[in-house]
N, C-alpha and C. Protein backbone atom coordinates (compact mmCIF):
# COMPACT_ATOMS: atom_id res chain seq x y z
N UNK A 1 2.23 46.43 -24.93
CA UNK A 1 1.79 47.65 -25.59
C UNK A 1 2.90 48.70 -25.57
N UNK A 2 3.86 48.41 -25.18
CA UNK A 2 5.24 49.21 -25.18
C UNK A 2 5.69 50.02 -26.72
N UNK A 3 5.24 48.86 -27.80
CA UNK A 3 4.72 49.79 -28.60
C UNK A 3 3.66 50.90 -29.63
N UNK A 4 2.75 50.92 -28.88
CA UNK A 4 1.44 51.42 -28.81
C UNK A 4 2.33 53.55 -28.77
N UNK A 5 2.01 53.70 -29.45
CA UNK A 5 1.87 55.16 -30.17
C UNK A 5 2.37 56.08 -28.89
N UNK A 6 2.73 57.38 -29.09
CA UNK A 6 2.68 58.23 -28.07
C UNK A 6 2.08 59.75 -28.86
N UNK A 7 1.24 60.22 -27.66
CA UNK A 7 0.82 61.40 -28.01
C UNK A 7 1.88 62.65 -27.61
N UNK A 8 2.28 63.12 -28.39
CA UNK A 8 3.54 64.03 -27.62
C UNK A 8 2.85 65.76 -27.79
N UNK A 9 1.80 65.60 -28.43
CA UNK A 9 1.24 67.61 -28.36
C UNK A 9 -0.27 67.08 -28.15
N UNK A 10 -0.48 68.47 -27.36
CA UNK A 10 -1.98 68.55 -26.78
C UNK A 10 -3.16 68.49 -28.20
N UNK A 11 -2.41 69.66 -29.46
CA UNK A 11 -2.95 69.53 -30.67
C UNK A 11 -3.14 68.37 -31.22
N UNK A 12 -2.47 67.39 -31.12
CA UNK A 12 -2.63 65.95 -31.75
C UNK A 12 -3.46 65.60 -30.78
N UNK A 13 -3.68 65.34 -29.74
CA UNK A 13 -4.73 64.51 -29.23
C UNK A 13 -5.97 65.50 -29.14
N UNK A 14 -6.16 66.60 -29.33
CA UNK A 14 -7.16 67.15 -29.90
C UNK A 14 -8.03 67.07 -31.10
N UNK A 15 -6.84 66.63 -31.91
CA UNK A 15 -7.40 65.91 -33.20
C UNK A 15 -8.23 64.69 -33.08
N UNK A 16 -7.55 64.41 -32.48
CA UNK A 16 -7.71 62.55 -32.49
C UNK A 16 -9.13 62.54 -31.67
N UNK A 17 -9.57 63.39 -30.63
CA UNK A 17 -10.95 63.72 -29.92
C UNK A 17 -11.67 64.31 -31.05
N UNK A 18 -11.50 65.21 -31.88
CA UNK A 18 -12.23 66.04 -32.81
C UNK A 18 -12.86 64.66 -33.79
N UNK A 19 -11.99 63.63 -34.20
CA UNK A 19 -12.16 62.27 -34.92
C UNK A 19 -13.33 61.47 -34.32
N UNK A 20 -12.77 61.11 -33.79
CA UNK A 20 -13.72 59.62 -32.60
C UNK A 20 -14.36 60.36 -31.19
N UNK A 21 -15.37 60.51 -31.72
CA UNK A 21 -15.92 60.64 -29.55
C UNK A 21 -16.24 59.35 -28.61
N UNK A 22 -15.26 58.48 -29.20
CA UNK A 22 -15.65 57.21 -28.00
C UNK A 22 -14.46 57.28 -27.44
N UNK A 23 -13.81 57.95 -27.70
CA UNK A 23 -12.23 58.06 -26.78
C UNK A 23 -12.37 58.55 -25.17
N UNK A 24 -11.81 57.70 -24.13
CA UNK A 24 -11.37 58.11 -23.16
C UNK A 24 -10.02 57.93 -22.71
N UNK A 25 -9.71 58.63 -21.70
CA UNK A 25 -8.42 58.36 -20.96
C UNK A 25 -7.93 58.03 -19.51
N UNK A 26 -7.30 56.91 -19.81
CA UNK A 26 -7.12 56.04 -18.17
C UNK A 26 -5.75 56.37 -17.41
N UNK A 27 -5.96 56.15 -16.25
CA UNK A 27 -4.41 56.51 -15.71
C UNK A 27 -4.03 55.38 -15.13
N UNK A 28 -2.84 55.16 -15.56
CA UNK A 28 -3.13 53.10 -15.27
C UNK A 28 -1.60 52.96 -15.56
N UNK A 29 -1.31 52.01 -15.71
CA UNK A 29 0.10 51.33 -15.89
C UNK A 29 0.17 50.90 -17.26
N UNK A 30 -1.16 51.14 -18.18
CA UNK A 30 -1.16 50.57 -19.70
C UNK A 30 -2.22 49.69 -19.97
N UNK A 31 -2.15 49.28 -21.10
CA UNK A 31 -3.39 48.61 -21.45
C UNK A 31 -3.45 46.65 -21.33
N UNK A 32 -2.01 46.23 -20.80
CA UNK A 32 -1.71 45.01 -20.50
C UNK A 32 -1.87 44.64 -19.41
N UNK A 33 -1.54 46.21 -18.53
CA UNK A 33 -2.07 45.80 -16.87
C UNK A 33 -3.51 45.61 -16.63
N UNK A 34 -4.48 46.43 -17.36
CA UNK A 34 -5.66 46.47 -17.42
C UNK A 34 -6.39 45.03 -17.81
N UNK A 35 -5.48 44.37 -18.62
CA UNK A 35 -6.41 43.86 -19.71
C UNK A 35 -6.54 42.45 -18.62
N UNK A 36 -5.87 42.44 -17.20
CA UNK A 36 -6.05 41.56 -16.73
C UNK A 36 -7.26 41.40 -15.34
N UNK A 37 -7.94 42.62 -15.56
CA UNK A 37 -9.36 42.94 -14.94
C UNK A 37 -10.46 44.08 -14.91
N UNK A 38 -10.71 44.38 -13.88
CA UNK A 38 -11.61 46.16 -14.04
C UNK A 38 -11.36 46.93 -12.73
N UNK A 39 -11.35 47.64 -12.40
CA UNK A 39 -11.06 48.71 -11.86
C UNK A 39 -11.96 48.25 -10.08
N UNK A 40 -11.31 49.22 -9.34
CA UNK A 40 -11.83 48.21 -7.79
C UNK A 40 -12.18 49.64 -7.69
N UNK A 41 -13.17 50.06 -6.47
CA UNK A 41 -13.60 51.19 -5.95
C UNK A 41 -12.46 51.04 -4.69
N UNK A 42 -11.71 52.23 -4.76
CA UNK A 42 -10.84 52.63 -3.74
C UNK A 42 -11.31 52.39 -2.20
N UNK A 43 -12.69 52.35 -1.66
CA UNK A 43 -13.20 52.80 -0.52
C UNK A 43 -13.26 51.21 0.18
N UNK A 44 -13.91 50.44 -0.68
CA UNK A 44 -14.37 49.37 -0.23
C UNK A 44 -13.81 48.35 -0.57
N UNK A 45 -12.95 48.50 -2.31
CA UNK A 45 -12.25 47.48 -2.70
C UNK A 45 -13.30 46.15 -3.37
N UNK A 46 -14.56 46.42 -3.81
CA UNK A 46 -15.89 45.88 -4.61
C UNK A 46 -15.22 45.94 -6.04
N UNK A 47 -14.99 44.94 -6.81
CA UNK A 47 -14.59 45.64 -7.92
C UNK A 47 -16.02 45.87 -9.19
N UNK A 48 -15.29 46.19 -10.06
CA UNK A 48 -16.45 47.22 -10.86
C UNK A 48 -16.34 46.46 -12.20
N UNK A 49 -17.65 47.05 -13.04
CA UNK A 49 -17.87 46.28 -14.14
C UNK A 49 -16.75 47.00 -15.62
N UNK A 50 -15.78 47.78 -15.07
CA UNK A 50 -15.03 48.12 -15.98
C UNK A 50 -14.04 48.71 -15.93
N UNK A 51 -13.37 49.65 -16.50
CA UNK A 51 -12.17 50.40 -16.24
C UNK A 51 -12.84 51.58 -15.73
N UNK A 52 -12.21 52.40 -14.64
CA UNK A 52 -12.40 53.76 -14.34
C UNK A 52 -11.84 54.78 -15.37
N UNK A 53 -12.34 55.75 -16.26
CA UNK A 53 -11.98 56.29 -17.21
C UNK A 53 -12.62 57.61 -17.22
N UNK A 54 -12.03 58.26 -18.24
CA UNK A 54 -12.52 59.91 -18.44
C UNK A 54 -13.11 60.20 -19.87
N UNK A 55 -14.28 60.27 -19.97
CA UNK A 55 -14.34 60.27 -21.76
C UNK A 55 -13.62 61.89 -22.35
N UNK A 56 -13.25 61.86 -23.16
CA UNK A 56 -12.67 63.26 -23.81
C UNK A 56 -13.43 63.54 -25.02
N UNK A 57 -14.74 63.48 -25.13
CA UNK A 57 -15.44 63.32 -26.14
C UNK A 57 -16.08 64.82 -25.94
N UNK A 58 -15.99 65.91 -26.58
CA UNK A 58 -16.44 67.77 -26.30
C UNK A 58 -17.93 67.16 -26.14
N UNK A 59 -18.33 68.16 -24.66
CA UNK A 59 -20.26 68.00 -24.85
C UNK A 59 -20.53 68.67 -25.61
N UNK A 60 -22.00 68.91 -25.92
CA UNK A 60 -22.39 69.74 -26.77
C UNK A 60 -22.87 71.34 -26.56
N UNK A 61 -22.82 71.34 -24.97
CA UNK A 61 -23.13 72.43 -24.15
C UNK A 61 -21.69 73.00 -24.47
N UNK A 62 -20.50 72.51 -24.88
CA UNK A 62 -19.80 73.46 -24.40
C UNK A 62 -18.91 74.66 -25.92
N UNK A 63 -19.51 73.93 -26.90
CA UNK A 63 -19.15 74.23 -28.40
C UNK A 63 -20.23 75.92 -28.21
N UNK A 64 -19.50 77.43 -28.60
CA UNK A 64 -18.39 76.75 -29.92
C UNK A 64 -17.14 77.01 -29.39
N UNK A 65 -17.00 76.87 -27.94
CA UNK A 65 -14.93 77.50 -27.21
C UNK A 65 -14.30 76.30 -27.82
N UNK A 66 -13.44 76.47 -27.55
CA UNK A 66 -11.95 75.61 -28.20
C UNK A 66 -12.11 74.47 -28.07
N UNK A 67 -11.63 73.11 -28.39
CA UNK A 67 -11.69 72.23 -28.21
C UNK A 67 -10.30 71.63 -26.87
N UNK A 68 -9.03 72.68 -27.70
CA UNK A 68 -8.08 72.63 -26.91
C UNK A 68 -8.22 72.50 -25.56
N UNK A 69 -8.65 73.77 -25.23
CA UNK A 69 -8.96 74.43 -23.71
C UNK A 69 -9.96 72.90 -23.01
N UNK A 70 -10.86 72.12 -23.88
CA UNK A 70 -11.79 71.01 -23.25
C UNK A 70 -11.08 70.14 -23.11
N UNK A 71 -10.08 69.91 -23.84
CA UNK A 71 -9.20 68.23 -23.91
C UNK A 71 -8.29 68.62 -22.72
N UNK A 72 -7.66 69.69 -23.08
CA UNK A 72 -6.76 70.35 -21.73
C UNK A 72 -7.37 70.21 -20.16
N UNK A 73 -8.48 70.71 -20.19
CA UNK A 73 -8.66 70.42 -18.54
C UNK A 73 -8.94 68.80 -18.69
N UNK A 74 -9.76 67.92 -19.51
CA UNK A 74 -10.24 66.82 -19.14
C UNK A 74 -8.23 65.94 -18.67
N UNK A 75 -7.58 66.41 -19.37
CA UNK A 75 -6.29 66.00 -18.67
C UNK A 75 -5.59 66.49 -17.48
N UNK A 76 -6.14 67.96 -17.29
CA UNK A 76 -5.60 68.60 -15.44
C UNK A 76 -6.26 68.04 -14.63
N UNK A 77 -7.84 68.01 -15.18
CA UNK A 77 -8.75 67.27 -13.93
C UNK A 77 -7.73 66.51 -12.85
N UNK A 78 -7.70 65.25 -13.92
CA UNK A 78 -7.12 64.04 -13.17
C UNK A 78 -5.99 63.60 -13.12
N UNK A 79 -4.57 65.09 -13.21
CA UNK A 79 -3.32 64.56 -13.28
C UNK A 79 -2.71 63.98 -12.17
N UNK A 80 -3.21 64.22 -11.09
CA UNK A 80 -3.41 63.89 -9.88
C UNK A 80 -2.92 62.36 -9.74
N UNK A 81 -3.71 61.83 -10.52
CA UNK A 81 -3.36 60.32 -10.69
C UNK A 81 -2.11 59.75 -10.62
N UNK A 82 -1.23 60.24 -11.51
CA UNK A 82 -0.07 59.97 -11.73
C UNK A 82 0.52 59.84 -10.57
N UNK A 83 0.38 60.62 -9.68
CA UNK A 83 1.38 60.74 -8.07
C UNK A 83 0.80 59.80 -7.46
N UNK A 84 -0.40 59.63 -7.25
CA UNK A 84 -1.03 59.20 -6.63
C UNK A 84 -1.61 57.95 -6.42
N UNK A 85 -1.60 57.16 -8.10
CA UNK A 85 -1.58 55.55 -7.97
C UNK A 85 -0.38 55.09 -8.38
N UNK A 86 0.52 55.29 -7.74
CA UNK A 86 1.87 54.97 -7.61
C UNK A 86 2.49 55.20 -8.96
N UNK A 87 3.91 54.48 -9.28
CA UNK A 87 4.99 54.31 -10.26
C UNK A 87 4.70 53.42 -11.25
N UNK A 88 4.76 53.87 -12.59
CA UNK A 88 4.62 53.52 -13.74
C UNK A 88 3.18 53.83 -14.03
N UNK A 89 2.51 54.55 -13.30
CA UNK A 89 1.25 55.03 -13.64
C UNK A 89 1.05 56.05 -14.85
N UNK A 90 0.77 56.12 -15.50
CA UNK A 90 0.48 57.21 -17.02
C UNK A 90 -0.76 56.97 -17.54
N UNK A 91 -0.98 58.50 -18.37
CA UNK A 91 -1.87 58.24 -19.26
C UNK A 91 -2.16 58.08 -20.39
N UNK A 92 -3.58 57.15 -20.97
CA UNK A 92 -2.97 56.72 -22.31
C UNK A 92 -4.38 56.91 -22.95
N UNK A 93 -4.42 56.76 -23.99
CA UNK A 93 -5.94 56.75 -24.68
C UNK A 93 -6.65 55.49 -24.82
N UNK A 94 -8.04 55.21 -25.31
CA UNK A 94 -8.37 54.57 -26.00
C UNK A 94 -9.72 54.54 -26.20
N UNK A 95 -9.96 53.63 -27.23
CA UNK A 95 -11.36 53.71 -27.44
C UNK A 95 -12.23 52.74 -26.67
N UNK A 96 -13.64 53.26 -25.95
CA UNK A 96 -13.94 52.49 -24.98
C UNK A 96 -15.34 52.49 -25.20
N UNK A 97 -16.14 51.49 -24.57
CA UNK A 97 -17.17 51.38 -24.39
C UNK A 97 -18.13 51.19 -22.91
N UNK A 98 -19.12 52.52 -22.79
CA UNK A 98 -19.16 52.18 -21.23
C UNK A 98 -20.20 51.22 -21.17
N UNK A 99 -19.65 50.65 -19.86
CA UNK A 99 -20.63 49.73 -18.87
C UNK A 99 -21.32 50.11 -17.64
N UNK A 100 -20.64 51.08 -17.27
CA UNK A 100 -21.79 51.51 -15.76
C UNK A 100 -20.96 53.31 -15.60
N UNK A 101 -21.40 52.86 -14.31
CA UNK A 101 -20.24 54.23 -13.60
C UNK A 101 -20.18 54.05 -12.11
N UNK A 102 -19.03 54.27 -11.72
CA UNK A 102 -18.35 54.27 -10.70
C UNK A 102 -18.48 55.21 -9.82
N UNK A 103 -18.44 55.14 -8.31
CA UNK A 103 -18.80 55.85 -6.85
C UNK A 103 -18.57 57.27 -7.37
N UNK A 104 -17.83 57.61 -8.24
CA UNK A 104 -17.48 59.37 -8.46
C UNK A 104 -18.35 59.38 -9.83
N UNK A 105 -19.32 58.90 -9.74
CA UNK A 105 -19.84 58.90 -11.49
C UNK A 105 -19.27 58.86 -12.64
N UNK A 106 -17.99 58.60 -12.14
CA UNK A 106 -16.84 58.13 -13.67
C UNK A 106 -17.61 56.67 -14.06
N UNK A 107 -16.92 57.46 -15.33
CA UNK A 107 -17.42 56.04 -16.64
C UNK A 107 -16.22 54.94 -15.84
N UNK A 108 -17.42 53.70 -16.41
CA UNK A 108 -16.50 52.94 -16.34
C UNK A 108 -16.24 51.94 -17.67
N UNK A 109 -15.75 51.49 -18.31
CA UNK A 109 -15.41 51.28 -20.09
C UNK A 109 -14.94 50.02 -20.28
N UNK A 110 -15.07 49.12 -20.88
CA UNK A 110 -14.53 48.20 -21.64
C UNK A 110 -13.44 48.95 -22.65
N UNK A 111 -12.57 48.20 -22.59
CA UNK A 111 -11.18 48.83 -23.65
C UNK A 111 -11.78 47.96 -24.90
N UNK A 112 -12.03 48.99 -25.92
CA UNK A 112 -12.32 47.96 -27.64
C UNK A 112 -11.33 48.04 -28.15
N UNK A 113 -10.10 49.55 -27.69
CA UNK A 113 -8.96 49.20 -28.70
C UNK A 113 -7.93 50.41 -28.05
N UNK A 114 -6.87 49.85 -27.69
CA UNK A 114 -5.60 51.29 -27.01
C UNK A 114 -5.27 51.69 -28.03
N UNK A 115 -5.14 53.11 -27.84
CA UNK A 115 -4.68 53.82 -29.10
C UNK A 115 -3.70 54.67 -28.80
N UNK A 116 -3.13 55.14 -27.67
CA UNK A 116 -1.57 56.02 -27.54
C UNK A 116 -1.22 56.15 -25.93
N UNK A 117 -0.46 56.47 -25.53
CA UNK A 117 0.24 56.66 -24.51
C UNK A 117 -0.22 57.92 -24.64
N UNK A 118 -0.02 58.85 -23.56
CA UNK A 118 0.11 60.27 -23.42
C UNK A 118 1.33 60.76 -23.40
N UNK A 119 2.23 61.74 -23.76
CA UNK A 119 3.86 62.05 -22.99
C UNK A 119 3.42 62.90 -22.07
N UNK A 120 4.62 63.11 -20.93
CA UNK A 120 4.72 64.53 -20.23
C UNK A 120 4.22 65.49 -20.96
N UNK A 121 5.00 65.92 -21.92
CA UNK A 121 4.73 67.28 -22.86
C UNK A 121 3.45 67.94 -23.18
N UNK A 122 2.65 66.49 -23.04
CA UNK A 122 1.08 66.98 -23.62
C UNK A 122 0.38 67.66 -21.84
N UNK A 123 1.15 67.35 -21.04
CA UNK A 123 0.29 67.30 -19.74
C UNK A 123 1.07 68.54 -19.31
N UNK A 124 2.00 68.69 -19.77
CA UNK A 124 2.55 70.44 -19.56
C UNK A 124 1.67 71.56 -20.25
N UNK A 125 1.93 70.76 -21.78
CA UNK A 125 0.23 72.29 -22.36
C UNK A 125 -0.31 72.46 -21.76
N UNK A 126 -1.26 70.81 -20.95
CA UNK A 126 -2.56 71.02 -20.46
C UNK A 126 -2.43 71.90 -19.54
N UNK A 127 -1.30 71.92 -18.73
CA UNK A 127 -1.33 72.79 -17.26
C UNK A 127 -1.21 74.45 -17.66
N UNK A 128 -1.01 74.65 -18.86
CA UNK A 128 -0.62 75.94 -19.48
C UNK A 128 -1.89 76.52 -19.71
N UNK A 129 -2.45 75.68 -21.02
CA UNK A 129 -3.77 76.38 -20.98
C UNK A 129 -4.76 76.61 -20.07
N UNK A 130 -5.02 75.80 -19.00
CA UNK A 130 -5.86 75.79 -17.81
C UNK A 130 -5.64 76.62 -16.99
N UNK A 131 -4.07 77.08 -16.72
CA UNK A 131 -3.53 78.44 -16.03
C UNK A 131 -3.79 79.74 -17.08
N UNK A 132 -4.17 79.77 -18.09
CA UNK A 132 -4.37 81.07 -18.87
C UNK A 132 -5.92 80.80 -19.13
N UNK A 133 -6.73 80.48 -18.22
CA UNK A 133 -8.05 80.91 -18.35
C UNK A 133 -8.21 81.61 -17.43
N UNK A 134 -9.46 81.85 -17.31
CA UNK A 134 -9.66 83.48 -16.30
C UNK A 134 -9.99 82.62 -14.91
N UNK A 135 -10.58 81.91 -14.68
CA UNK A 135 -10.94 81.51 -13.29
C UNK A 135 -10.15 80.60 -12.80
N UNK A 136 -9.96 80.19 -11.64
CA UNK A 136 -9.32 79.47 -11.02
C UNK A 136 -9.71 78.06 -10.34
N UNK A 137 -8.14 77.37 -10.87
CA UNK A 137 -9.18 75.63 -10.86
C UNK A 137 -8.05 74.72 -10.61
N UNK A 138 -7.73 73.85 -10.22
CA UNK A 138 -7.10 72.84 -9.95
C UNK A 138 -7.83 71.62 -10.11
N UNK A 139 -6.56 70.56 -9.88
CA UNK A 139 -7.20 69.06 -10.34
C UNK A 139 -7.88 68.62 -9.42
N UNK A 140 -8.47 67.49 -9.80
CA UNK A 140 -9.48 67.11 -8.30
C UNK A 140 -8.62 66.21 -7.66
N UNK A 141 -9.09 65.74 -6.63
CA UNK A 141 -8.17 64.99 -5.55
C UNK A 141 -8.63 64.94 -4.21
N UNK A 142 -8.38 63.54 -4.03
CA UNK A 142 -9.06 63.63 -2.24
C UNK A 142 -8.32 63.90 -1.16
N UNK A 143 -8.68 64.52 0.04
CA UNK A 143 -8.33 64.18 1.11
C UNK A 143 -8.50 63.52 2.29
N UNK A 144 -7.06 62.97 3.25
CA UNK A 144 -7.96 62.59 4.32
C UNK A 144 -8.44 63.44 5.26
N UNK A 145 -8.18 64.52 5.31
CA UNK A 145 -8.36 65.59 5.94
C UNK A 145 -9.82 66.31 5.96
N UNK A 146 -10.80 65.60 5.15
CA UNK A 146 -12.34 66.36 5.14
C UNK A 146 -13.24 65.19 6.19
């Protein structure tokens, strides 16, 4: 999938959510690493009936604010990832279909079709717009420390 699309502005993949609401986004190594199982629960290591994923699909509770500002955090949420499930980890799109949900109530998705890489660039907006809202928020993330 090396050549599978890249999203390089937050506006384009805003579009592309405004299009399709079956889109989510995985933080993974790509859609070839994936395609060779489903996602394990970190705690126990049980694996799961699908990919761990984020849908980016706007609720309906949250219309009529920006769409931007929604796609934007659904990418700060979990940038976290990137550091955190090691090297060559990124995020990418695609269109998915769920099957259950996972210990954090994340979807968990069948991949029907990858549709882009994410770049850096788009995950810099995201951190932009999420810092120019009024309240204060960071990505989620665990510790061992609780």
């Amino acid at each position: 999938m090396e050549d599978m699309p890249t999203i390089s502005t937050l506006d384009d993949l805003a579009k592309l959510v405004d299009e399709d609401d079956r889109l989510f986004v995985r933080w993974s190594r790509g859609p070839e690493a994936d395609a060779k199982g489903s996602s394990r629960d970190d705690l126990t290591g049980v694996p799961m009936p699908g990919l761990s994923a984020n849908p980016l699909a706007m609720e309906d509770w949250w219309a009529p604010r920006p769409l931007l500002v929604w796609v934007a955090r659904r990418l700060y949420d979990y940038s976290h990832l990137e550091r955190e499930k090691g090297p060559g980890v990124r995020p990418w799109v695609l269109v998915g279909e769920e099957r259950g949900r996972g210990p954090d109530n994340e979807p968990l998705v069948s991949c029907l079709r990858p549709v882009a890489w994410i770049e850096e660039s788009v995950l810099e907006d995201a951190r932009r717009v999420v810092a120019g809202q009024k309240g204060r928020w960071g990505p989620m993330r665990r510790s061992s420390d609780t």
